[in-house]
Protein backbone atom coordinates (compact mmCIF):
# COMPACT_ATOMS: atom_id res chain seq x y z
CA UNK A 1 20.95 4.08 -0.91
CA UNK A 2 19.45 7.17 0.17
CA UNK A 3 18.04 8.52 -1.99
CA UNK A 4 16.08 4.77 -2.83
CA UNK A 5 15.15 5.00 1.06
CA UNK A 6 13.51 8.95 0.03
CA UNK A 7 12.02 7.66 -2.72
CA UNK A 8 10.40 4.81 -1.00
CA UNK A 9 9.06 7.16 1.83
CA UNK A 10 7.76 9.75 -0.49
CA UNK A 11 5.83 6.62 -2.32
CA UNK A 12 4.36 5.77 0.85
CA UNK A 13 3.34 8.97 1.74
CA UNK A 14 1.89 9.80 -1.45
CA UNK A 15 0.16 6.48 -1.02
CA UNK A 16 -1.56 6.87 2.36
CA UNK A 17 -2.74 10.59 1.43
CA UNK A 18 -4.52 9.12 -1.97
CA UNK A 19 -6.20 6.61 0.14
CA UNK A 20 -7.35 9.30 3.34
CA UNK A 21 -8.45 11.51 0.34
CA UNK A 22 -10.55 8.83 -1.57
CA UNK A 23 -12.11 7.21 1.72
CA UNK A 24 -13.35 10.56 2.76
CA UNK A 25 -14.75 11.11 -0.80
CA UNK A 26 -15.91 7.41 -0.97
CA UNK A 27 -17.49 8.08 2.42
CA UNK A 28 -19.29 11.38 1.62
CA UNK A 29 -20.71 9.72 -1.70
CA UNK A 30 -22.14 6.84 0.03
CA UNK A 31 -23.78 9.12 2.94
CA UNK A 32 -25.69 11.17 -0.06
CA UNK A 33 -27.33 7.75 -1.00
CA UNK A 34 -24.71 7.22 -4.16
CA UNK A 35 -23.72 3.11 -4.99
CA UNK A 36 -20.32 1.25 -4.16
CA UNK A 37 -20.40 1.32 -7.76
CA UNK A 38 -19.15 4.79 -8.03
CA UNK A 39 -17.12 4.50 -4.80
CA UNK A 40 -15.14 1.48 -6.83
CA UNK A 41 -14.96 3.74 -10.54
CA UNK A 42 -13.13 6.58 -8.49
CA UNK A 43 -10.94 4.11 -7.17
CA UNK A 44 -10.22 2.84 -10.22
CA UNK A 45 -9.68 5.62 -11.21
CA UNK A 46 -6.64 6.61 -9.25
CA UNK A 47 -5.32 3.45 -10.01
CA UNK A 48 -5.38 1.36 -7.43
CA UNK A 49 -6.59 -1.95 -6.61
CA UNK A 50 -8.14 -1.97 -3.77
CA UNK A 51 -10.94 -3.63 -1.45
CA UNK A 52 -13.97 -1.55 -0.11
CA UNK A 53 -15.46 -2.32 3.15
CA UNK A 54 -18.92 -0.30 4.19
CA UNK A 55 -20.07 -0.09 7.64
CA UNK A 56 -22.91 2.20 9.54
CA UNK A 57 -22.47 3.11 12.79
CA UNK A 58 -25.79 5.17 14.26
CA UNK A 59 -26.01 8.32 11.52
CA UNK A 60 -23.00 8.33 10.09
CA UNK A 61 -21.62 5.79 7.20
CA UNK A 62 -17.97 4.23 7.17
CA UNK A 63 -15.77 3.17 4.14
CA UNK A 64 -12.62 1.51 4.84
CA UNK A 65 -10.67 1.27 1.75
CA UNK A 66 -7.50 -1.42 1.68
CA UNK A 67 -5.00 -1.34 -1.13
CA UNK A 68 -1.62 -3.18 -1.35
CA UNK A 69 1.22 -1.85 -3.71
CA UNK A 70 5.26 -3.15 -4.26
CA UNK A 71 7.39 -0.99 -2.69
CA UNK A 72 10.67 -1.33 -4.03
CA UNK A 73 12.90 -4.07 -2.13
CA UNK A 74 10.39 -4.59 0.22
CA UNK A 75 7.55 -6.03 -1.30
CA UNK A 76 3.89 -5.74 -1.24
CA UNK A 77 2.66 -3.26 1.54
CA UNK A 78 -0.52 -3.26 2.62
CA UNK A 79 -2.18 0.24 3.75
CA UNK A 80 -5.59 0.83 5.02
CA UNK A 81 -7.88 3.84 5.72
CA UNK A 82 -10.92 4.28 7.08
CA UNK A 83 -13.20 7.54 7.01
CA UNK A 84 -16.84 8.10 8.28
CA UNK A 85 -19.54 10.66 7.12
CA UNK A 86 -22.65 11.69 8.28
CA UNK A 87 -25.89 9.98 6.67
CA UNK A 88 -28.05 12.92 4.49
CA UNK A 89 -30.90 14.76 6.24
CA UNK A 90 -29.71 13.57 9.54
């Protein structure tokens, strides 16, 4: 039982650092001018299915990337992140 209860936490974790690491890459791309298009191959990628959501706020750009995955006994868990870069030549 604990050990299924590490395993499960270490999943998670590993989870919400892969998604912090691809927003802020997603987010830099987008604020060089690149498409969603490549935003959604890197995701793909890393194997996820997941929904992009782009925002600009002033200079900077924001991707919020949402991705749901089975964890063990307790179902589908959704996790979210959200990072912001600054626009190019601003």
């Amino acid at each position: 039982m604990i050990m299924l209860l590490a395993v499960t936490v270490i999943s998670i974790s590993f989870t919400r650092v892969q998604l912090v690491e691809l927003a802020g890459t997603g987010a830099r791309a987008l604020a060089r001018g690149e498409s969603i298009q490549i935003v959604n191959e890197l995701i793909s990628e890393a194997n996820l299915k997941a929904e992009t959501q782009v925002s600009e706020q002033d200079f900077t750009i924001c991707l919020k990337i949402t991705a749901e995955k089975p964890v063990f006994h307790l179902g589908m868990l959704s996790f979210a992140e959200k990072s912001c870069a600054r626009k190019s030549g601003l």
